[in-house]
Protein backbone atom coordinates (compact mmCIF):
# COMPACT_ATOMS: atom_id res chain seq x y z
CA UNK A 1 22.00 -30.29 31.91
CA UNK A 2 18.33 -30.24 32.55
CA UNK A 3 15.23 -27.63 31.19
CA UNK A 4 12.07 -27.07 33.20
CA UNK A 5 9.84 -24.19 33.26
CA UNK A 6 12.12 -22.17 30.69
CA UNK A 7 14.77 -22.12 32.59
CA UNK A 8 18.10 -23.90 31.94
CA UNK A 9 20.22 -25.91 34.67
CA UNK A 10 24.14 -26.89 33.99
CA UNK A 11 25.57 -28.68 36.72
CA UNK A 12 28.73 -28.38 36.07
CA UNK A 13 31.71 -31.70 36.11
CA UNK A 14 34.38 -29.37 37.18
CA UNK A 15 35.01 -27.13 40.12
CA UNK A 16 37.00 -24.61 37.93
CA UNK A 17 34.74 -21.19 37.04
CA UNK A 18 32.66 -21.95 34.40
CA UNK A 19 31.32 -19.00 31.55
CA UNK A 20 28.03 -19.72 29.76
CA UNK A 21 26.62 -17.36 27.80
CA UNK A 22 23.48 -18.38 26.11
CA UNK A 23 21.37 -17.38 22.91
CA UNK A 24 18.02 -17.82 21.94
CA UNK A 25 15.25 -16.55 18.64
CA UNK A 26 12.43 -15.11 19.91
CA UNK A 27 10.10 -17.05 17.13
CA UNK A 28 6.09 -15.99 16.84
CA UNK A 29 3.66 -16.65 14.17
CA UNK A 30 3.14 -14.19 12.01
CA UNK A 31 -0.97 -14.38 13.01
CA UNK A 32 0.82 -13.90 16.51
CA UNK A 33 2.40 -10.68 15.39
CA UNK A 34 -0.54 -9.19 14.13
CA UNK A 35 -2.80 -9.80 17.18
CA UNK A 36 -0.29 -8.13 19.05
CA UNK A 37 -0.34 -4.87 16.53
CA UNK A 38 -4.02 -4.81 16.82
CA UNK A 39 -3.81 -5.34 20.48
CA UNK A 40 -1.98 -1.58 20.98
CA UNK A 41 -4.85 0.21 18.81
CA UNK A 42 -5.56 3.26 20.57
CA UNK A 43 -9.29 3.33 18.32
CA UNK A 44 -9.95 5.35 15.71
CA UNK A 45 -9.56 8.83 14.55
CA UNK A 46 -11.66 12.33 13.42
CA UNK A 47 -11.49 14.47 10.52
CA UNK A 48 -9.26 16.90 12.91
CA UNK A 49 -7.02 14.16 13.77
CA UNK A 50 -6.21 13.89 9.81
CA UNK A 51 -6.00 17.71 9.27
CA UNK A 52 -2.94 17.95 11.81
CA UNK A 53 -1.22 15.42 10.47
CA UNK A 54 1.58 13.30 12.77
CA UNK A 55 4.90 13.56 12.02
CA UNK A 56 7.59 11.37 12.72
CA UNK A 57 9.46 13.56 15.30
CA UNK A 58 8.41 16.02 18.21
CA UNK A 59 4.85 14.73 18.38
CA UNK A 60 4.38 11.29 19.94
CA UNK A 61 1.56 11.41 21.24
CA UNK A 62 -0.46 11.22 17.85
CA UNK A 63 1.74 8.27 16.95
CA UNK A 64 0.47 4.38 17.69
CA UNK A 65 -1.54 1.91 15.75
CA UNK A 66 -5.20 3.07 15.29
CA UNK A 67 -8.01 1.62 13.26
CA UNK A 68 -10.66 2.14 10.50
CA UNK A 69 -13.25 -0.15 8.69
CA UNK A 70 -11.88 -1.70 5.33
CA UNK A 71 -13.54 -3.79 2.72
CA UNK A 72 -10.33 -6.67 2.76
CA UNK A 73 -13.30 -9.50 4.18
CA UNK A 74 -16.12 -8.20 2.68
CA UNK A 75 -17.42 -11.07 -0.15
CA UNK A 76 -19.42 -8.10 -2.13
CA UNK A 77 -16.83 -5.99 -1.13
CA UNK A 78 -19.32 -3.52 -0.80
CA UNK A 79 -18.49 0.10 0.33
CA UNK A 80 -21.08 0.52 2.36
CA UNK A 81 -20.57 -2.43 4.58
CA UNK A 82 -17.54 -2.98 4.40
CA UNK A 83 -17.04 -6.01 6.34
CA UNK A 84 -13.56 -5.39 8.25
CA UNK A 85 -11.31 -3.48 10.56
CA UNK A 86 -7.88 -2.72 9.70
CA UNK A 87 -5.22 -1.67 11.89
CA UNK A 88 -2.77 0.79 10.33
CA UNK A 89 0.96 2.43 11.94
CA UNK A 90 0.73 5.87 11.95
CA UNK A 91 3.10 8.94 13.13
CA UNK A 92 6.70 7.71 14.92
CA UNK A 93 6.59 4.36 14.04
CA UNK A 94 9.61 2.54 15.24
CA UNK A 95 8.16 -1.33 15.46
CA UNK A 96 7.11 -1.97 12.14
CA UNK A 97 10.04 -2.77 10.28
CA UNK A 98 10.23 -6.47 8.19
CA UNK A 99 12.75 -8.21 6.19
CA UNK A 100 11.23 -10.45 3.65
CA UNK A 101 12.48 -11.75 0.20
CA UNK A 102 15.34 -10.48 -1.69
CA UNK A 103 15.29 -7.94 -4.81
CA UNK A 104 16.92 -5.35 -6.39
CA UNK A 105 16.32 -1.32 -5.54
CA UNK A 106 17.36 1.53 -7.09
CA UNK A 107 20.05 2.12 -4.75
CA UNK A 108 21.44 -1.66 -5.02
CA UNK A 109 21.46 -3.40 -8.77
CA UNK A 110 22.31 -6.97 -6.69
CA UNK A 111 19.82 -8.85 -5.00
CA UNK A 112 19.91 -8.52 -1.20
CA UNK A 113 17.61 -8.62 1.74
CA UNK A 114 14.16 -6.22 0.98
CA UNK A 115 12.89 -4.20 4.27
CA UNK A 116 9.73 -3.42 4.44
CA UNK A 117 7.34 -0.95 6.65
CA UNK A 118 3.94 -2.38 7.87
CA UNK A 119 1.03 -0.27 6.39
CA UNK A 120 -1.48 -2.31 8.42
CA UNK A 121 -2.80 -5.82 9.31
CA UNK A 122 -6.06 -5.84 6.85
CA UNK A 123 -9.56 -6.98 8.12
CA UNK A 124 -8.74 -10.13 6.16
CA UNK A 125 -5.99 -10.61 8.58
CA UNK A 126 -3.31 -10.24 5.38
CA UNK A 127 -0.37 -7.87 6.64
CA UNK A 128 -0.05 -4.80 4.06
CA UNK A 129 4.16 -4.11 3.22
CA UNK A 130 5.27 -1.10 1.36
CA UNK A 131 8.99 -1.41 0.19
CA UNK A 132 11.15 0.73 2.50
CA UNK A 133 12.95 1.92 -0.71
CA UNK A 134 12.46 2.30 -4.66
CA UNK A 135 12.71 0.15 -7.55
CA UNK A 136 13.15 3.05 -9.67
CA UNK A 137 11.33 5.35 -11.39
CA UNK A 138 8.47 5.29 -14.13
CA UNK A 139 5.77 7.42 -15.28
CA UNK A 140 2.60 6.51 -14.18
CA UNK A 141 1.16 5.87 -17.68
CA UNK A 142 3.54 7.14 -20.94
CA UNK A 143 1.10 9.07 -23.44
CA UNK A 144 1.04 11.45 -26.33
CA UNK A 145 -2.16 12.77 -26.57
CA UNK A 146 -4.00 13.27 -23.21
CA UNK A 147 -6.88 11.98 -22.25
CA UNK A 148 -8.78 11.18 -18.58
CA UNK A 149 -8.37 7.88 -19.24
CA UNK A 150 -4.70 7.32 -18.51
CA UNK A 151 -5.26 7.89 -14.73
CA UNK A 152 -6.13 4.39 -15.20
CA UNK A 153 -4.07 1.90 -13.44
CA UNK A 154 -5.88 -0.10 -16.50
CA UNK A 155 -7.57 1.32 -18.85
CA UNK A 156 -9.54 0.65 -22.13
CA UNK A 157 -11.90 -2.34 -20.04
CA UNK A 158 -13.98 -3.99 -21.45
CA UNK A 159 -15.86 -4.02 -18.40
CA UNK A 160 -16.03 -1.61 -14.91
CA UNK A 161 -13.42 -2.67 -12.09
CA UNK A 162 -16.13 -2.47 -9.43
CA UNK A 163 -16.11 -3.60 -5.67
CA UNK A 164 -18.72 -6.79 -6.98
CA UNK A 165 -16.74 -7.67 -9.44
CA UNK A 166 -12.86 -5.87 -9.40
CA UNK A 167 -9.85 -6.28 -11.98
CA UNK A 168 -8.22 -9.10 -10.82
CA UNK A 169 -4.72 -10.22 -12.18
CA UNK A 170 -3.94 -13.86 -13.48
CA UNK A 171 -2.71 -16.12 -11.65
CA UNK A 172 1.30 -16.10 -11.36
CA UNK A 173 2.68 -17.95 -14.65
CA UNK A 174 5.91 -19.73 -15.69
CA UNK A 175 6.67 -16.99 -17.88
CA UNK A 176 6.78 -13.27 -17.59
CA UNK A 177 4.52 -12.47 -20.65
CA UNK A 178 1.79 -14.64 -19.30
CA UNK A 179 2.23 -12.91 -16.04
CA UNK A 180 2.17 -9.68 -17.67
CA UNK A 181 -0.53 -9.57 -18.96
CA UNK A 182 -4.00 -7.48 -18.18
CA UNK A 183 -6.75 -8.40 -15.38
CA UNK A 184 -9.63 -10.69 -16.36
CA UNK A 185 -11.06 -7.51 -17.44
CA UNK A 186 -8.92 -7.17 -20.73
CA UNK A 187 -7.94 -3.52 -21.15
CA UNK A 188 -4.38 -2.07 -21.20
CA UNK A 189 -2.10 -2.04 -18.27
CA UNK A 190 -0.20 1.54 -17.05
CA UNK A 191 3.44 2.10 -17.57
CA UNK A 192 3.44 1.59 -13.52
CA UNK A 193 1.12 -1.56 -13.03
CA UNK A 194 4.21 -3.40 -15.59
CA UNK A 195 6.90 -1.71 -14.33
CA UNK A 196 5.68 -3.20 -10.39
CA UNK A 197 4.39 -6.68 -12.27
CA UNK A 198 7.80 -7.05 -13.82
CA UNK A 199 9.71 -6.64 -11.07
CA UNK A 200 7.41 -8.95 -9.16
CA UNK A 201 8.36 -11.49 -11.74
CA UNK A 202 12.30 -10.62 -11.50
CA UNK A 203 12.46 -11.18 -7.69
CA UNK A 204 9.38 -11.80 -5.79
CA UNK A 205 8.29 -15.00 -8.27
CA UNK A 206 9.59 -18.01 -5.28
CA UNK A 207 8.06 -16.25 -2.57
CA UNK A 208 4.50 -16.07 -4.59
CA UNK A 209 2.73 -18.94 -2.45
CA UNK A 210 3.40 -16.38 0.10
CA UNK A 211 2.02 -13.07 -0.74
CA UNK A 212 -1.84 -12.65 -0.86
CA UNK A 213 -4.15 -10.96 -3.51
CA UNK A 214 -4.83 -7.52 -1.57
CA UNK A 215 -7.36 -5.23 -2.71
CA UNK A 216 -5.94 -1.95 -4.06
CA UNK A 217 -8.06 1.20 -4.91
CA UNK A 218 -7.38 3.49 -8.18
CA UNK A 219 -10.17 5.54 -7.34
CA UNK A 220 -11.43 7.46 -10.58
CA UNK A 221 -14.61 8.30 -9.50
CA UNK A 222 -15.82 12.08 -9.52
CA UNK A 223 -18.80 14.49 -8.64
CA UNK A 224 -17.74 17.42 -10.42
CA UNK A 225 -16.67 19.17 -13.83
CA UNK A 226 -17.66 18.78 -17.38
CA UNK A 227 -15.62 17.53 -20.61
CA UNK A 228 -14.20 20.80 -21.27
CA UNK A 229 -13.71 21.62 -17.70
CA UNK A 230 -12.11 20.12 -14.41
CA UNK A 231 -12.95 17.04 -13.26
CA UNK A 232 -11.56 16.00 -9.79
CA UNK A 233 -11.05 12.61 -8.58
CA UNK A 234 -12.79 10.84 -5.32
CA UNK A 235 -9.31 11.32 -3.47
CA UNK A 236 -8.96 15.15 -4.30
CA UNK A 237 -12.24 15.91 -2.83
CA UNK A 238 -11.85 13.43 0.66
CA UNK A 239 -8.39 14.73 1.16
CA UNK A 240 -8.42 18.25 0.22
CA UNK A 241 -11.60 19.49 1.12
CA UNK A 242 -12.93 16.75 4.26
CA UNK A 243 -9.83 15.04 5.02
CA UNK A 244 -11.51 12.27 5.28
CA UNK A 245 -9.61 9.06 4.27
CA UNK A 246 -11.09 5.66 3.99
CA UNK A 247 -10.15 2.14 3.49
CA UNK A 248 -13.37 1.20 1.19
CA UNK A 249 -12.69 2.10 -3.05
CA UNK A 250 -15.69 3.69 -4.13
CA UNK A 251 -16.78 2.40 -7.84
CA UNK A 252 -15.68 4.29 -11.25
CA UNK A 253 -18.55 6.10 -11.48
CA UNK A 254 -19.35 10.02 -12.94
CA UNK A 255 -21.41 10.22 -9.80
CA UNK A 256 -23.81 13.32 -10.89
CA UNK A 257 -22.84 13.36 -14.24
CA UNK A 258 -23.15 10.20 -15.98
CA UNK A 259 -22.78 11.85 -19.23
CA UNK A 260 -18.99 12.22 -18.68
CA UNK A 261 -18.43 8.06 -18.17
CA UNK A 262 -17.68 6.25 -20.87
CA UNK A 263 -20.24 3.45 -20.82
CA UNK A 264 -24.02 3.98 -20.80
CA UNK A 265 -24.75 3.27 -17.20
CA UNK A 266 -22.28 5.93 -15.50
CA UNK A 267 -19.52 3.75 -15.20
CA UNK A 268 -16.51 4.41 -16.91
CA UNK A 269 -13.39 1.59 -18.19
CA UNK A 270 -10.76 2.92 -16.73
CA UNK A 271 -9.19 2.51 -12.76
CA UNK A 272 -11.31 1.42 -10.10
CA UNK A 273 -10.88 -1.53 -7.98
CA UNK A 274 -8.63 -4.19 -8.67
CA UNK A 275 -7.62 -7.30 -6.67
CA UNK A 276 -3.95 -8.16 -7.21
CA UNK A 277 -0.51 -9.61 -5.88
CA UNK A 278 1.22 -6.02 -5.96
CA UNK A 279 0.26 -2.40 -6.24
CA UNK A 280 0.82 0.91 -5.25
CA UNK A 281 -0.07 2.89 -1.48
CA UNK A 282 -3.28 4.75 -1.80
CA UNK A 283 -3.30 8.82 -1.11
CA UNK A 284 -5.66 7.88 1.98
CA UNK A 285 -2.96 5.33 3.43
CA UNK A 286 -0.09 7.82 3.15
CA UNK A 287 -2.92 10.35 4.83
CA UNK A 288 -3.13 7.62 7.75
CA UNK A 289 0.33 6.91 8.11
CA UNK A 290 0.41 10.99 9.44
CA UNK A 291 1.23 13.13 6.14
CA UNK A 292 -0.63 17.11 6.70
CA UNK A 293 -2.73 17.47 3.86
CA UNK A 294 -2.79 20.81 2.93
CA UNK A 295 -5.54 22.76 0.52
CA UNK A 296 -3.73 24.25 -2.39
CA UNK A 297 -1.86 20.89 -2.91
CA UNK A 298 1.46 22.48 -3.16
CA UNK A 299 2.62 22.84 0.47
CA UNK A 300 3.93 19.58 1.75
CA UNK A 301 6.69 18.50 4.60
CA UNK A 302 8.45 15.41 4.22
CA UNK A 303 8.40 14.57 7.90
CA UNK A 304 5.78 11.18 8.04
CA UNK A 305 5.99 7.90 8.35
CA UNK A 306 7.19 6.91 4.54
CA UNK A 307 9.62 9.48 3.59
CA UNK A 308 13.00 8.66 3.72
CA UNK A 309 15.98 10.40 2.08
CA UNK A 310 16.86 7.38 0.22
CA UNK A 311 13.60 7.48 -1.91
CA UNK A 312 13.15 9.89 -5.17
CA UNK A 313 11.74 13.03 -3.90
CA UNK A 314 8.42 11.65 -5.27
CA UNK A 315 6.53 8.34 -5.22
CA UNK A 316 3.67 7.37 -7.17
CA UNK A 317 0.57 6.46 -5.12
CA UNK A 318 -2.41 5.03 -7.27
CA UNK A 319 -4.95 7.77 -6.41
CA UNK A 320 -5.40 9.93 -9.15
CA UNK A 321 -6.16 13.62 -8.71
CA UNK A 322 -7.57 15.53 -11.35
CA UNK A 323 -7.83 16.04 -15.02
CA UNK A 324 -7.66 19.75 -16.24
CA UNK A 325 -7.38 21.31 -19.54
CA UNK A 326 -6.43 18.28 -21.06
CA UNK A 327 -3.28 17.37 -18.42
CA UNK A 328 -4.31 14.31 -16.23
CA UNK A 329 -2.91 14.52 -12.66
CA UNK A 330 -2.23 11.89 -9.95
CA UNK A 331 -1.10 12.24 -6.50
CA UNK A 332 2.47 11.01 -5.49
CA UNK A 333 4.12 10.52 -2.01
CA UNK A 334 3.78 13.90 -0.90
CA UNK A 335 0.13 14.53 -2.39
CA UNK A 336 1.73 16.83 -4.70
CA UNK A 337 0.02 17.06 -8.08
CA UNK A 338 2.38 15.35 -10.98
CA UNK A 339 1.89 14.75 -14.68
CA UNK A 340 0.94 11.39 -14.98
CA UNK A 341 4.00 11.00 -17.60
CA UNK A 342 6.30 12.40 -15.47
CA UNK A 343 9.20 10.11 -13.79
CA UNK A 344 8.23 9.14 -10.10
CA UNK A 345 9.54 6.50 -8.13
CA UNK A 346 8.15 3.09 -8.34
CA UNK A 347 7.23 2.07 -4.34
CA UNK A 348 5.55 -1.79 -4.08
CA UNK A 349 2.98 -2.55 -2.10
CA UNK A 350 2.18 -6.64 -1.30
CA UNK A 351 -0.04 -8.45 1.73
CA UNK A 352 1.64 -11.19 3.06
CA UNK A 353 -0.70 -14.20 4.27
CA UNK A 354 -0.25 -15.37 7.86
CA UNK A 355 -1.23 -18.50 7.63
CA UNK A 356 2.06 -20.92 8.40
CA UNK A 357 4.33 -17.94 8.28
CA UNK A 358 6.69 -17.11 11.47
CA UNK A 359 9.10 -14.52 12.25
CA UNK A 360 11.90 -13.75 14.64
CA UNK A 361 13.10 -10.10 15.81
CA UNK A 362 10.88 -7.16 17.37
CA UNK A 363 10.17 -4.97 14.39
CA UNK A 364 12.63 -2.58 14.86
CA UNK A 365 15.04 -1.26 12.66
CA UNK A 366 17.80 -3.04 14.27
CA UNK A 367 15.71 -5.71 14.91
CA UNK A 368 12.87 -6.37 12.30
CA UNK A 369 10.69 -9.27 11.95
CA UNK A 370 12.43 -11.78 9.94
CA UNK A 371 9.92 -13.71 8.21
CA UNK A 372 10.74 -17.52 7.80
């Protein structure tokens, strides 16, 4: 038996008929993987492109990988430059599917392989995972008396989560309360942020050395309103009224009104950005990934990229929408407008570093990347 050039020679001992039958791993580097996502881009998209939406059957042709600036390699992580490209699935994604780590879901109480989709390799070079499934569902923060403030994924600061200086979790401790608690920006964590940061803990805790910080966006800025009237989030006026999504968090600010932030500068102590080992999708990604925004936020289909009928019929994303009358509102999975107290399913998000990482399989859902 001899190998040259990939190809393998038996000479066989015998001159009876002789069977081989011969299996091999496909096994790439994970850094491999995501040069060969980025390598299928077909570029990058318009406002129109966003308004029809892609779903994941009958339309092909708006389905691929495409790509959009991001802020992921940025060292001010400054908005306006933001210093990478990411490359993001959208429409009838069929190659994107990963098994990584084990967990529990709400449809299995035992721990067993997690798939995940592939939101997109970030300009970092990080690849972004949302958990094809739930772990349940929470509120997004549990309150009595209502106040903007609990569209927070923190809130109470004691200082801005900004793109110079975001929220950024502790470092992964030896025991849950450590890990538990707030960013290095004090304040109070959301019913959601522990719900994600506990589970984390449960099932996610060996494969830490694994899993980047990824920058996540809980974008409470706004233009409009006053403290009696509306005020409507950064997301509610890109998506709804531009449809124009973007990979870059813009700051907590009151924008035109400074007198409605709760600090003396226009900034206010609740959401922003935050740097951290898990979070939630952002309304812009779920825009990407094909979802048809519509105006009244009402009408939705469920026919993109991250529905599936396993899932609650609503996921929390971490973009906030608006805060009216006294009722804070945050967009879920569908962009539908939901109490922030109400129950919606809990969906993680995590980046996985690339860096001494491979994987076998082809991404598909019969055959995902198995990350070693």
């Amino acid at each position: 038996m001899s190998i040259s050039n990939n190809t393998l020679r038996i000479t066989p001992k015998t001159s009876k008929d002789i069977t081989c039958t011969v299996e091999y791993e496909r096994v790439r580097t994970l850094q491999e993987i995501a040069k060969e996502i980025k390598d299928k881009s077909k570029g990058s998209l318009s406002s129109d492109n966003f308004k029809a939406g892609c779903p994941t059957s009958g339309n092909t042709e708006c389905s691929g990988v495409y790509k959009m600036a991001d802020y992921s390699n940025s060292t001010s992580l400054n908005p306006d430059n933001p210093g990478g490209t990411s490359y993001y699935f959208r429409g009838e994604a069929k190659d994107n599917y990963v098994k990584f780590g084990r967990g529990t879901t709400s449809d299995n109480n035992s721990s067993h392989d997690l798939t995940w989709r592939i939101v997109r390799i970030n300009g970092d070079g990080s690849i972004r995972l949302v958990l094809d499934n739930d772990i349940g569902t929470s509120a997004f923060n549990d309150y009595s008396t209502y106040e903007k403030k609990y569209a927070g994924y923190t809130y109470d600061n004691d200082s801005p989560c900004t793109n110079t200086s975001p929220c950024t979790s502790k470092e992964i401790a030896t025991n849950v309360e450590d890990q538990m608690g707030t960013t290095d920006h004090g304040g109070k964590n959301s019913t959601i942020k522990t719900k994600l940061e506990q589970w984390y803990y449960d099932n996610l805790i060996s494969y830490d050395q694994y899993i980047a910080y990824g920058i996540y966006c809980n974008d409470t800025s706004y233009e409009s309103g006053s403290e009696t009237g509306a005020l409507y989030y950064g997301a509610n006026v890109r998506l709804y009224e531009n449809t124009s999504p973007q990979l870059t968090c813009p700051d907590p600010k009151a924008g035109s009104n400074p007198s409605l932030s709760d600090t003396s500068n226009g900034y206010h102590t609740y959401g922003g950005v935050y740097k951290l080992k898990i979070g939630l999708l952002s309304a812009d990604e779920i825009i990407l990934a094909g979802f048809k925004p519509s105006s009244d936020g009402v009408t939705y289909y469920s026919n993109y990229l991250y529905y599936t009928p396993r899932l609650s019929d609503y996921f929390w994303s971490s973009s906030p929408l608006d805060f009216i009358s006294g009722n804070a509102y945050g967009f879920n999975g569908h962009l539908y407008n939901r109490y922030l107290n109400d129950a919606n399913g809990a969906r993680p998000v995590i980046n996985l570093k690339t860096e001494g990482l491979k994987a076998t399989g082809e991404g598909t859902k019969d055959d995902p990347f198995v990350i070693k």
